[in-house]
PDB file of N, CA and C in Angstrom:
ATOM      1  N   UNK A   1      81.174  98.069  99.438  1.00  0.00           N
ATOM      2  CA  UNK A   1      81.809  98.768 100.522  1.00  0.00           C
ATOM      3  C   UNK A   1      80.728  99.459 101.351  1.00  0.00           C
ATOM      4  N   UNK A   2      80.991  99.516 102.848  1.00  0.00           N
ATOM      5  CA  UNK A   2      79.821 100.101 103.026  1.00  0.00           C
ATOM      6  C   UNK A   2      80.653 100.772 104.775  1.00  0.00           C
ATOM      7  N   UNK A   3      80.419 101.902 105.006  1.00  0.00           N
ATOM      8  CA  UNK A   3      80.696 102.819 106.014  1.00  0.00           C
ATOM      9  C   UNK A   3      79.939 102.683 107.464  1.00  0.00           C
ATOM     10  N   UNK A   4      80.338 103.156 108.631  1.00  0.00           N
ATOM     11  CA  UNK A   4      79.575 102.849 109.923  1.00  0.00           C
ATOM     12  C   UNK A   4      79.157 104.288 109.752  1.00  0.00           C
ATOM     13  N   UNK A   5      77.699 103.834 110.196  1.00  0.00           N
ATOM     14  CA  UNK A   5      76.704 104.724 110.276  1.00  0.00           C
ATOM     15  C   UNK A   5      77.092 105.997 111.618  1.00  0.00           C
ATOM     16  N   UNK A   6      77.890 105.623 112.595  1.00  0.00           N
ATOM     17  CA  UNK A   6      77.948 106.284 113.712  1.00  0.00           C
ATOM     18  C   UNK A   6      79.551 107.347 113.144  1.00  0.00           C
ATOM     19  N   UNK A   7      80.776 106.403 112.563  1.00  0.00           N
ATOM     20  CA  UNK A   7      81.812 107.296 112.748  1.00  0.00           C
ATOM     21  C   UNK A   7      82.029 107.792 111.256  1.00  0.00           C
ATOM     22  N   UNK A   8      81.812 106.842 110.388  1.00  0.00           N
ATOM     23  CA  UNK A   8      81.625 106.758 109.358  1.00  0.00           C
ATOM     24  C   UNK A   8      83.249 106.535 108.811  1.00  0.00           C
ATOM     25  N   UNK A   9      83.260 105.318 109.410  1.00  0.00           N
ATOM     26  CA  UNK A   9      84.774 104.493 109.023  1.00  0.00           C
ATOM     27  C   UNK A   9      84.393 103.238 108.156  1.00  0.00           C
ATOM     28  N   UNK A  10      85.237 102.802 107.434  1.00  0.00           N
ATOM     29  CA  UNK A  10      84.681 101.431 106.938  1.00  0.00           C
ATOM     30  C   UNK A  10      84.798 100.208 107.479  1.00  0.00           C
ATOM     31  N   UNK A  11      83.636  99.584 107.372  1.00  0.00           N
ATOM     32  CA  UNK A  11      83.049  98.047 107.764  1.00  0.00           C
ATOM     33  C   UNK A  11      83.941  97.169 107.240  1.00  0.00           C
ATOM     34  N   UNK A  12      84.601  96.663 107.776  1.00  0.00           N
ATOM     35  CA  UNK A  12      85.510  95.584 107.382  1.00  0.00           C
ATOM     36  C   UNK A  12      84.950  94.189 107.968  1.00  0.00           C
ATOM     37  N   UNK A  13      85.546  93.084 107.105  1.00  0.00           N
ATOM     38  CA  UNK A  13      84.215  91.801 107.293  1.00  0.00           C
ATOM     39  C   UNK A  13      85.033  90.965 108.344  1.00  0.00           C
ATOM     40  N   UNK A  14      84.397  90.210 108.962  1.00  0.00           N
ATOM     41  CA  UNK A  14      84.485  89.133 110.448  1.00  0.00           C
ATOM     42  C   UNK A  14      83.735  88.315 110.590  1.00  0.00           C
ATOM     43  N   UNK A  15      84.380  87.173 110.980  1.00  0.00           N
ATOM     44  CA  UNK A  15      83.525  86.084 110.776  1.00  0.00           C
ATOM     45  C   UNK A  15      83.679  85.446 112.121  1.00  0.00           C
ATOM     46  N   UNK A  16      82.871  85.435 112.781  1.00  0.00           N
ATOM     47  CA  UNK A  16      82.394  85.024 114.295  1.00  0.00           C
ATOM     48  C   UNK A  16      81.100  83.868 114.075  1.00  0.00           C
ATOM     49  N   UNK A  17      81.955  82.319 114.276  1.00  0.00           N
ATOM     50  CA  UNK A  17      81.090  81.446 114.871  1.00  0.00           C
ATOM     51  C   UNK A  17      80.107  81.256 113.582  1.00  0.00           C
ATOM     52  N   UNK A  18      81.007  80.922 112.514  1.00  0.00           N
ATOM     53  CA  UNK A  18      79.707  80.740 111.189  1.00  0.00           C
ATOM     54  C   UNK A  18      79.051  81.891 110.646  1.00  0.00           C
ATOM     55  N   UNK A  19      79.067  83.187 111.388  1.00  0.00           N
ATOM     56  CA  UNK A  19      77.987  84.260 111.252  1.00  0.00           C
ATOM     57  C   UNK A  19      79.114  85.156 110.268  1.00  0.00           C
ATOM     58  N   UNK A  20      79.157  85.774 109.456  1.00  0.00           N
ATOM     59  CA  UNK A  20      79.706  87.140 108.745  1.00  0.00           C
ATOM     60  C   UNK A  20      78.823  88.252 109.119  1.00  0.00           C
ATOM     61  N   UNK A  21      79.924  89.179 109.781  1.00  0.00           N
ATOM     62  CA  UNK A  21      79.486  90.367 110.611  1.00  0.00           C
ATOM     63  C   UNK A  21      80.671  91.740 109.444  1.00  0.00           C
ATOM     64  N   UNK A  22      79.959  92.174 109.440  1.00  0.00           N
ATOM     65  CA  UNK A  22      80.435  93.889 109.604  1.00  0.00           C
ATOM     66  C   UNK A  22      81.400  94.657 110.785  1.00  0.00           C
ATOM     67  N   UNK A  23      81.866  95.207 110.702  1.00  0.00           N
ATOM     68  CA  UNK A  23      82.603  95.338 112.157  1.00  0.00           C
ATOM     69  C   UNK A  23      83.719  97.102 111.614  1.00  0.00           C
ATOM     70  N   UNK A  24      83.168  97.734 112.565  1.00  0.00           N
ATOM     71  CA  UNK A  24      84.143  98.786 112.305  1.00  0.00           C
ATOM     72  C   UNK A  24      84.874  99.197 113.591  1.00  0.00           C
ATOM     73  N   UNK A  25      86.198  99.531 113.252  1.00  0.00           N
ATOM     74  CA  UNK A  25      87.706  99.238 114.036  1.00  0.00           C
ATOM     75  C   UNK A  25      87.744 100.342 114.787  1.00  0.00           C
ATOM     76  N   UNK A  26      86.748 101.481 114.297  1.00  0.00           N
ATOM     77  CA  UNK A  26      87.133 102.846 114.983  1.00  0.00           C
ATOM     78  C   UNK A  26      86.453 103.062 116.365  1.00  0.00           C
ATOM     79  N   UNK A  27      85.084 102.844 115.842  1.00  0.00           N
ATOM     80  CA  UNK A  27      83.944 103.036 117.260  1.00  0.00           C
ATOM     81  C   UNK A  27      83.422 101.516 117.476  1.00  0.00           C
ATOM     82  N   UNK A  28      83.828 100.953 117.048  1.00  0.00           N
ATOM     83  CA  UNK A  28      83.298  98.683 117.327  1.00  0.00           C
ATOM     84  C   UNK A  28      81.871  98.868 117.148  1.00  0.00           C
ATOM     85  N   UNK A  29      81.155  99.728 115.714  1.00  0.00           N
ATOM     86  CA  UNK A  29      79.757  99.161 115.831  1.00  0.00           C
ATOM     87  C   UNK A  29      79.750  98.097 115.063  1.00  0.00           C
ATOM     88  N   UNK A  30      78.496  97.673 115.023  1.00  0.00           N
ATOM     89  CA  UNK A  30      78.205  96.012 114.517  1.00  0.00           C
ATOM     90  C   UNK A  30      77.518  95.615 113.710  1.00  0.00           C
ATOM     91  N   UNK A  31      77.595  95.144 112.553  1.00  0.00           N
ATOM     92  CA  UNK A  31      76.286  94.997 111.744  1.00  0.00           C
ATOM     93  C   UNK A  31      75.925  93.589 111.359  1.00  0.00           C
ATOM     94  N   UNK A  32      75.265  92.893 112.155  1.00  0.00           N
ATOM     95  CA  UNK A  32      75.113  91.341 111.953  1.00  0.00           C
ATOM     96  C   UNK A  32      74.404  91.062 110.754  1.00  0.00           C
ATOM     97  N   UNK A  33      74.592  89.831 110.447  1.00  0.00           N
ATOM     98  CA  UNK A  33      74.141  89.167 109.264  1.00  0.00           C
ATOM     99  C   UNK A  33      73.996  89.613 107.819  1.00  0.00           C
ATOM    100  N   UNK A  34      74.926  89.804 107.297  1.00  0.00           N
ATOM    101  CA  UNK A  34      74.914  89.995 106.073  1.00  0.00           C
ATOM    102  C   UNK A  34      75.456  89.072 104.970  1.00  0.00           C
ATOM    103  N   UNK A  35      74.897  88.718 103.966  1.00  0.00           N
ATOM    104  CA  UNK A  35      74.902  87.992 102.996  1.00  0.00           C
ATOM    105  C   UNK A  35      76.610  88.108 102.139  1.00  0.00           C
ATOM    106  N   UNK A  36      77.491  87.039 102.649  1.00  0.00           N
ATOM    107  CA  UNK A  36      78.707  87.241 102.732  1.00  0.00           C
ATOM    108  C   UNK A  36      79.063  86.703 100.579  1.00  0.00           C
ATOM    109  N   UNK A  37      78.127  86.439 100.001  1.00  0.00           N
ATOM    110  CA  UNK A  37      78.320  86.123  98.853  1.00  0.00           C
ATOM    111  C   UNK A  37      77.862  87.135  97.865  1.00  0.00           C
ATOM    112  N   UNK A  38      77.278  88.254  98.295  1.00  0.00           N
ATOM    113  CA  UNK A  38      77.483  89.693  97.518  1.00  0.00           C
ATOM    114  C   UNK A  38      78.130  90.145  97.870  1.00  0.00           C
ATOM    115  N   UNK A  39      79.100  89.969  98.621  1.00  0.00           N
ATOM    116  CA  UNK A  39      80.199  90.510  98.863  1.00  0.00           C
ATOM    117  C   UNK A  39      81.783  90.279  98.463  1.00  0.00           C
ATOM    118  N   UNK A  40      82.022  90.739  97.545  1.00  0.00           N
ATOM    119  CA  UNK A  40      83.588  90.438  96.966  1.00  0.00           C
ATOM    120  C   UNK A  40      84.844  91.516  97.656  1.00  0.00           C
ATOM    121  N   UNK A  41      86.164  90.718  97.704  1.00  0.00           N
ATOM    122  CA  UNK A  41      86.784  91.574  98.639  1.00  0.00           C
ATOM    123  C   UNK A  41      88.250  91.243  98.084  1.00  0.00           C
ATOM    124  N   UNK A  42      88.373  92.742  97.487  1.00  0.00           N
ATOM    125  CA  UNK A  42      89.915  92.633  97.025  1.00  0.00           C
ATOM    126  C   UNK A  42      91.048  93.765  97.738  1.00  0.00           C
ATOM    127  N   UNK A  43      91.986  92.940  97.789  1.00  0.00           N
ATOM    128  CA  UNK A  43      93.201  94.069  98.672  1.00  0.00           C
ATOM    129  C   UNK A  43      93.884  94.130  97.636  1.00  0.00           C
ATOM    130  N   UNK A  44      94.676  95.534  97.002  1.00  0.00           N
ATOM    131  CA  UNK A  44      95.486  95.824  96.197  1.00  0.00           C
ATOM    132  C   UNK A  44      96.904  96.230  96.934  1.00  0.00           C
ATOM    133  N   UNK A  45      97.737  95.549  96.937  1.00  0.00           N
ATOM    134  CA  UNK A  45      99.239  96.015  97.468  1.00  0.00           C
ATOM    135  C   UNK A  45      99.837  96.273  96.018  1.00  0.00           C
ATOM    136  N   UNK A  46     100.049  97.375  96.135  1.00  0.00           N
ATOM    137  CA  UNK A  46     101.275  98.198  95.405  1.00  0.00           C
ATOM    138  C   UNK A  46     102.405  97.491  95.515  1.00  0.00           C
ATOM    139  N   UNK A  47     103.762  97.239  94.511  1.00  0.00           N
ATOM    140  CA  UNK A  47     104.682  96.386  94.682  1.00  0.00           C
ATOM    141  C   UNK A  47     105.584  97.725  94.878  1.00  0.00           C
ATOM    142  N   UNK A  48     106.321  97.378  95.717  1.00  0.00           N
ATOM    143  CA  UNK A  48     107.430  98.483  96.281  1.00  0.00           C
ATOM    144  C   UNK A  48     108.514  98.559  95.560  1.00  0.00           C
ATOM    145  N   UNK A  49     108.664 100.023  95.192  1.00  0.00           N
ATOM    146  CA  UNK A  49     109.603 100.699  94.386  1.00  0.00           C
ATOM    147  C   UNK A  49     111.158 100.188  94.614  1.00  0.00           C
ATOM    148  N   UNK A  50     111.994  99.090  93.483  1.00  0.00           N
ATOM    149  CA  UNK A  50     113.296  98.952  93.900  1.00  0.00           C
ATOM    150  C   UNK A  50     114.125 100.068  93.969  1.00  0.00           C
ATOM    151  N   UNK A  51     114.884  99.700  95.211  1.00  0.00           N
ATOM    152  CA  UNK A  51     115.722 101.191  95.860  1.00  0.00           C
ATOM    153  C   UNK A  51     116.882 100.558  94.693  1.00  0.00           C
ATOM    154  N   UNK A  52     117.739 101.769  94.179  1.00  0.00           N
ATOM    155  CA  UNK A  52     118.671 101.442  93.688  1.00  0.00           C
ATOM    156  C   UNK A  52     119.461 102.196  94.449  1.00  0.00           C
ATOM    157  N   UNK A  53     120.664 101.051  95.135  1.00  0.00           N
ATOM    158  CA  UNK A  53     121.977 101.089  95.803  1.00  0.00           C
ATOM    159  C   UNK A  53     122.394 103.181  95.278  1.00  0.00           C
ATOM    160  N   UNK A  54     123.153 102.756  94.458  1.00  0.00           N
ATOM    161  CA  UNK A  54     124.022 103.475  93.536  1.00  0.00           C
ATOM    162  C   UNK A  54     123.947 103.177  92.037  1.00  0.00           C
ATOM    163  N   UNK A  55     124.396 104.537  91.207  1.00  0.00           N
ATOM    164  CA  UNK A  55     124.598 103.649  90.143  1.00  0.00           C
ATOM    165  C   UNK A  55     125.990 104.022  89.165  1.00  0.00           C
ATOM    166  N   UNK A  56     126.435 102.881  89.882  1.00  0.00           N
ATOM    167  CA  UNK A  56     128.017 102.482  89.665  1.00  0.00           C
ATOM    168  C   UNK A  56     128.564 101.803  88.564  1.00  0.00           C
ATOM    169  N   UNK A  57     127.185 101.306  87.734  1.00  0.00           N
ATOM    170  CA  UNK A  57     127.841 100.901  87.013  1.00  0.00           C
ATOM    171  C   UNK A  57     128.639 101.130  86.005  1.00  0.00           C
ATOM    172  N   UNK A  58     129.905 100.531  85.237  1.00  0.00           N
ATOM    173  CA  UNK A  58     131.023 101.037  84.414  1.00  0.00           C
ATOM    174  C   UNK A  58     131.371 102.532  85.412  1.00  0.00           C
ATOM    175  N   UNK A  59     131.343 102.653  86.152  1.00  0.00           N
ATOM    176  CA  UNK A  59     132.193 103.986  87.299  1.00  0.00           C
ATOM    177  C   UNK A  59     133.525 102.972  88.043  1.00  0.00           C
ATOM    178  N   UNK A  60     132.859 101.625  88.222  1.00  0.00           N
ATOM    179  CA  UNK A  60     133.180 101.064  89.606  1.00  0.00           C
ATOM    180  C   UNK A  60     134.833 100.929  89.649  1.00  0.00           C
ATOM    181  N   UNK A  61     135.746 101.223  89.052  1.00  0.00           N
ATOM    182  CA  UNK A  61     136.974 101.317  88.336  1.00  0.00           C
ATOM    183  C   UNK A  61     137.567 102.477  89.322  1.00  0.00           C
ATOM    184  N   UNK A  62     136.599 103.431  89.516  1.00  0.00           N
ATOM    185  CA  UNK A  62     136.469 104.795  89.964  1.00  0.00           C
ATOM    186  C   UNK A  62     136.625 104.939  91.484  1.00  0.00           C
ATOM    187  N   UNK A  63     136.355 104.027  92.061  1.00  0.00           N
ATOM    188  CA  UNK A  63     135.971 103.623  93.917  1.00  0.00           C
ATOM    189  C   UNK A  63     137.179 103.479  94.567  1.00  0.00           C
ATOM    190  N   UNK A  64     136.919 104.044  95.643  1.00  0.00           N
ATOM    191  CA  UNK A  64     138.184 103.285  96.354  1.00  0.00           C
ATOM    192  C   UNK A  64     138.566 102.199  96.488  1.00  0.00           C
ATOM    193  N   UNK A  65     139.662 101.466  97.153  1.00  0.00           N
ATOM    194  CA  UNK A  65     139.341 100.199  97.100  1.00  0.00           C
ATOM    195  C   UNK A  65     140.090 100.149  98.522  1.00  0.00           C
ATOM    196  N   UNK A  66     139.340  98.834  99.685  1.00  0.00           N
ATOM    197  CA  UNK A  66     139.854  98.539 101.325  1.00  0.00           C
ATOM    198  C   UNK A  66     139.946  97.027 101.370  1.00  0.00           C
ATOM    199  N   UNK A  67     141.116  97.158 101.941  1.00  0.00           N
ATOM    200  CA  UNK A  67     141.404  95.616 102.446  1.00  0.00           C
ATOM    201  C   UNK A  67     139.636  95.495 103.459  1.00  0.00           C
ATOM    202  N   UNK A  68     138.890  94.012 102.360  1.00  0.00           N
ATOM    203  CA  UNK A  68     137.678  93.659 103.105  1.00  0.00           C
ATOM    204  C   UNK A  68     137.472  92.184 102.697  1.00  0.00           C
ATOM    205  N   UNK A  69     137.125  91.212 103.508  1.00  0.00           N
ATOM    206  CA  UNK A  69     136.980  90.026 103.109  1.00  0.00           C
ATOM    207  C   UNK A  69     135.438  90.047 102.613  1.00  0.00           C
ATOM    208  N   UNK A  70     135.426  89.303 101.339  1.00  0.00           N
ATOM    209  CA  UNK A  70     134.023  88.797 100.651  1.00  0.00           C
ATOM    210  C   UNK A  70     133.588  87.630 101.279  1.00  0.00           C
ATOM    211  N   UNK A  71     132.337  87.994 101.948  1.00  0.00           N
ATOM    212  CA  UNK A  71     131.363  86.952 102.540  1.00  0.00           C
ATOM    213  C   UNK A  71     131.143  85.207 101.441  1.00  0.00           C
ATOM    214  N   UNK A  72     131.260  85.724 100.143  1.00  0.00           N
ATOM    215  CA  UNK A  72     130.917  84.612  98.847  1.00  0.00           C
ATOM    216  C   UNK A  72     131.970  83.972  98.495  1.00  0.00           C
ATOM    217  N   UNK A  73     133.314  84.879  97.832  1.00  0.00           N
ATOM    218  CA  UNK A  73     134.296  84.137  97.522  1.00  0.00           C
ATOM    219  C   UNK A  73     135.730  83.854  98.270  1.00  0.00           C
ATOM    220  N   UNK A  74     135.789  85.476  99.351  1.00  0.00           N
ATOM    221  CA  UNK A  74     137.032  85.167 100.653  1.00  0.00           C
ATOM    222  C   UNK A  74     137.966  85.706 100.228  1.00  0.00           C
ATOM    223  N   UNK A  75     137.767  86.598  98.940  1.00  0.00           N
ATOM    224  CA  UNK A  75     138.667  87.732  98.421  1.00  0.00           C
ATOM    225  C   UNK A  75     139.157  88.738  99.224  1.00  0.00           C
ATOM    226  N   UNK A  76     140.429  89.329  99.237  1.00  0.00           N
ATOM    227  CA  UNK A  76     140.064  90.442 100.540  1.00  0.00           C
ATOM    228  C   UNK A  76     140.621  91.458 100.226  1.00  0.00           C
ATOM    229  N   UNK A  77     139.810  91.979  98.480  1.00  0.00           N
ATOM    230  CA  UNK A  77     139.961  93.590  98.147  1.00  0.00           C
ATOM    231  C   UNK A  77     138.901  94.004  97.843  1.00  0.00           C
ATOM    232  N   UNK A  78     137.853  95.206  98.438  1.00  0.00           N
ATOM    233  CA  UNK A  78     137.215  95.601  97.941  1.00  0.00           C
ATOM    234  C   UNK A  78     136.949  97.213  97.494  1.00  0.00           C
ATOM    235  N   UNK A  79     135.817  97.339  96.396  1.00  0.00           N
ATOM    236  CA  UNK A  79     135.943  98.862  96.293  1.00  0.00           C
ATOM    237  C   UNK A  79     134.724  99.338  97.752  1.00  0.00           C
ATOM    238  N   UNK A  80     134.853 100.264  97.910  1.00  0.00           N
ATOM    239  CA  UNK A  80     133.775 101.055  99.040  1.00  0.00           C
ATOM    240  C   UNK A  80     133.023 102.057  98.810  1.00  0.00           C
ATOM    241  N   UNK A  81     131.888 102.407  99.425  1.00  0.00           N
ATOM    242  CA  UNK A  81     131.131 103.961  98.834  1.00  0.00           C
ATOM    243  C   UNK A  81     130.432 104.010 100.404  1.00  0.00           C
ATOM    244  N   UNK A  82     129.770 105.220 100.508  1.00  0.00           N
ATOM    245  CA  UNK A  82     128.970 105.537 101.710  1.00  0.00           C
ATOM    246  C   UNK A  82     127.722 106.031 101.018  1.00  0.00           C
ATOM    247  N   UNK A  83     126.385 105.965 101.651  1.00  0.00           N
ATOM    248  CA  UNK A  83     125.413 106.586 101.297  1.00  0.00           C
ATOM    249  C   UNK A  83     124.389 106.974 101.950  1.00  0.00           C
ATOM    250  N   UNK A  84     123.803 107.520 101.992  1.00  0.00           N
ATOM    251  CA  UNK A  84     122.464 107.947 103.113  1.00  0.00           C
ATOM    252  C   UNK A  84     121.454 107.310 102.903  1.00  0.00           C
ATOM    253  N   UNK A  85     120.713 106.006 103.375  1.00  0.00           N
ATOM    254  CA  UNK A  85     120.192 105.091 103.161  1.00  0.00           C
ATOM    255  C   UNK A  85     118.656 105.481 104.283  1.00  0.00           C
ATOM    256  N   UNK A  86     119.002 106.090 105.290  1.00  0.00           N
ATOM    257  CA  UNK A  86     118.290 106.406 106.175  1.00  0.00           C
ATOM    258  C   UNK A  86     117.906 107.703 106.592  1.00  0.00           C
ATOM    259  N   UNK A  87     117.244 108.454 107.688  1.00  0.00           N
ATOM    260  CA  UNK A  87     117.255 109.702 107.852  1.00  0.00           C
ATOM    261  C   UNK A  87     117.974 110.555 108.754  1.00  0.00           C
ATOM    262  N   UNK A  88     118.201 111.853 107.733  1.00  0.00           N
ATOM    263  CA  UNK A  88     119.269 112.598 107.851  1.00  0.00           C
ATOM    264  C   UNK A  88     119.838 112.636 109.378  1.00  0.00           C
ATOM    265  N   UNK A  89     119.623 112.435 110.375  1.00  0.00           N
ATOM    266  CA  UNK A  89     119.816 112.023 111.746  1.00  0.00           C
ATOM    267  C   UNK A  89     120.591 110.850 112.028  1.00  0.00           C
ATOM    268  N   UNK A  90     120.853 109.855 110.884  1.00  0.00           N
ATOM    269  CA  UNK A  90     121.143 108.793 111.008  1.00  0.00           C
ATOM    270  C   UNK A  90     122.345 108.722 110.604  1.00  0.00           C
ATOM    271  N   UNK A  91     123.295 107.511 110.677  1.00  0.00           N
ATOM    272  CA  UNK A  91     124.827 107.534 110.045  1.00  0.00           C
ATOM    273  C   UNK A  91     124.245 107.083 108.495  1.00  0.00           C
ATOM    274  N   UNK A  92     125.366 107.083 108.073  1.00  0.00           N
ATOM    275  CA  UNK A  92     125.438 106.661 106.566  1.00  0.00           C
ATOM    276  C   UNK A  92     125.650 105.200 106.561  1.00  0.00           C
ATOM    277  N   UNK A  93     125.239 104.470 105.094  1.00  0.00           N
ATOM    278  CA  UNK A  93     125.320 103.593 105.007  1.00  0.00           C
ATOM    279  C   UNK A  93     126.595 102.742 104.189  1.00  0.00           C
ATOM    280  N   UNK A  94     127.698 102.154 104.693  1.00  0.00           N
ATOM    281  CA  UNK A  94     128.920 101.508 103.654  1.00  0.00           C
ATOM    282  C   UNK A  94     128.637 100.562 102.845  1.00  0.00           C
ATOM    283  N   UNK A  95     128.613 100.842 101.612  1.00  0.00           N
ATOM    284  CA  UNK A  95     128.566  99.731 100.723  1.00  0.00           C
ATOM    285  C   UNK A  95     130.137  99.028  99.973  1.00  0.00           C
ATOM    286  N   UNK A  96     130.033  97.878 100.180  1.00  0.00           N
ATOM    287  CA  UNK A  96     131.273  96.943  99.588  1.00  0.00           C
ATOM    288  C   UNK A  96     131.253  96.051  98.673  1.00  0.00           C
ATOM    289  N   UNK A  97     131.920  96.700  97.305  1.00  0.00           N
ATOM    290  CA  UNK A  97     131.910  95.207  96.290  1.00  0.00           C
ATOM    291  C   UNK A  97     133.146  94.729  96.093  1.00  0.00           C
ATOM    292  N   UNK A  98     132.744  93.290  95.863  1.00  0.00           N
ATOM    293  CA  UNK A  98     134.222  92.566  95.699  1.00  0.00           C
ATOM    294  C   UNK A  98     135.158  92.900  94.178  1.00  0.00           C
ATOM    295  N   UNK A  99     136.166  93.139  94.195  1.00  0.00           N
ATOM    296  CA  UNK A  99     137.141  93.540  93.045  1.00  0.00           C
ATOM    297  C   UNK A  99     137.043  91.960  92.313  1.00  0.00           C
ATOM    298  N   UNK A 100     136.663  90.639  92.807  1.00  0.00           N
ATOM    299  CA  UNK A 100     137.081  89.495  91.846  1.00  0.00           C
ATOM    300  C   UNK A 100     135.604  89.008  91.572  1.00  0.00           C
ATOM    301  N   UNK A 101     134.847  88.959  92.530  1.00  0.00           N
ATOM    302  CA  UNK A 101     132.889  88.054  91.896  1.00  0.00           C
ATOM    303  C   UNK A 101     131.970  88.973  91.985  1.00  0.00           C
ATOM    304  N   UNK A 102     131.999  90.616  92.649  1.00  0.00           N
ATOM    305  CA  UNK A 102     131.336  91.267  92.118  1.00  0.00           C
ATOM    306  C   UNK A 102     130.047  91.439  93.341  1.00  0.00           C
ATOM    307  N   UNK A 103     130.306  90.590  94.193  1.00  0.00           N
ATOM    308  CA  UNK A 103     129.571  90.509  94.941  1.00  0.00           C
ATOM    309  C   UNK A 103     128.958  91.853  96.102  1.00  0.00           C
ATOM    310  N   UNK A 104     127.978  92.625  96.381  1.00  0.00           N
ATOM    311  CA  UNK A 104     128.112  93.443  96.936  1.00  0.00           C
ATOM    312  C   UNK A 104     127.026  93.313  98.569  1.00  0.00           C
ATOM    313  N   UNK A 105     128.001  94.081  99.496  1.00  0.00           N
ATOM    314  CA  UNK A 105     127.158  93.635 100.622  1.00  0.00           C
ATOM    315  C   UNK A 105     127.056  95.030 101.484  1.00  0.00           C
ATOM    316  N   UNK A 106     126.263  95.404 102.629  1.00  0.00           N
ATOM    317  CA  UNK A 106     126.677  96.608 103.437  1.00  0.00           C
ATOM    318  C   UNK A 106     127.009  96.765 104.551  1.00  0.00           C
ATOM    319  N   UNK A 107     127.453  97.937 105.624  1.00  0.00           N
ATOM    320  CA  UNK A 107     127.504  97.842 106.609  1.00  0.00           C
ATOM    321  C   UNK A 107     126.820  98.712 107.493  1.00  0.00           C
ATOM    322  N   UNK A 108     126.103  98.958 108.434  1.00  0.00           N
ATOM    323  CA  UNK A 108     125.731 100.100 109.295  1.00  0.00           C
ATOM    324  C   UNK A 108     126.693 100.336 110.125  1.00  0.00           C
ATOM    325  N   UNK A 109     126.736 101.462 110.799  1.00  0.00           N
ATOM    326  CA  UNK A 109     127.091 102.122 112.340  1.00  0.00           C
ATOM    327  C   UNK A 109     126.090 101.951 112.807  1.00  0.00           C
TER     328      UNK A 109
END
């Protein structure tokens, strides 16, 4: 890893025309020619935390239930819930499962 000498952001690698360059995004200084095979380059992405809906399960008995057609099987009873999915400024979010396959889908405002 190696930092720009001027802002002191990091050099991220570019490859212009055969050449591997250095290149920093903040102030565009430049550092030509560097030996692109001591150089190893790994990105770590974090796997994103599953949101859990609700947790309904063995409750779901408990829900209301609205005349709603199921997108999967064409059933047209389901139970309903609302939830705040977004920020507090925002509407809530409707969630719908089917009373016969279980299937669950949502709706916005």
């Amino acid at each position: 890893m190696e930092f720009c000498p001027k802002c002191g952001s990091l050099l991220l690698p570019q490859e212009n025309e055969g050449k591997f360059s250095l290149i920093c995004r903040k102030c565009g200084f430049i550092k030509d020619s560097f030996d692109h095979n001591s150089y190893r380059f790994n990105e770590a992405v974090k796997p994103r935390n599953a949101i859990v809906v609700a947790d309904i399960e063995g409750k779901i008995d408990l829900l209301p239930k609205i005349n709603a057609a199921c997108k999967k099987c064409g059933n047209f009873e389901a139970y309903w819930w609302m939830q705040q999915t977004r920020a507090a400024d925002e509407p809530e979010t409707r969630f719908y499962r089917c009373t016969k396959c279980g299937f669950t889908w949502r709706e916005f405002s």
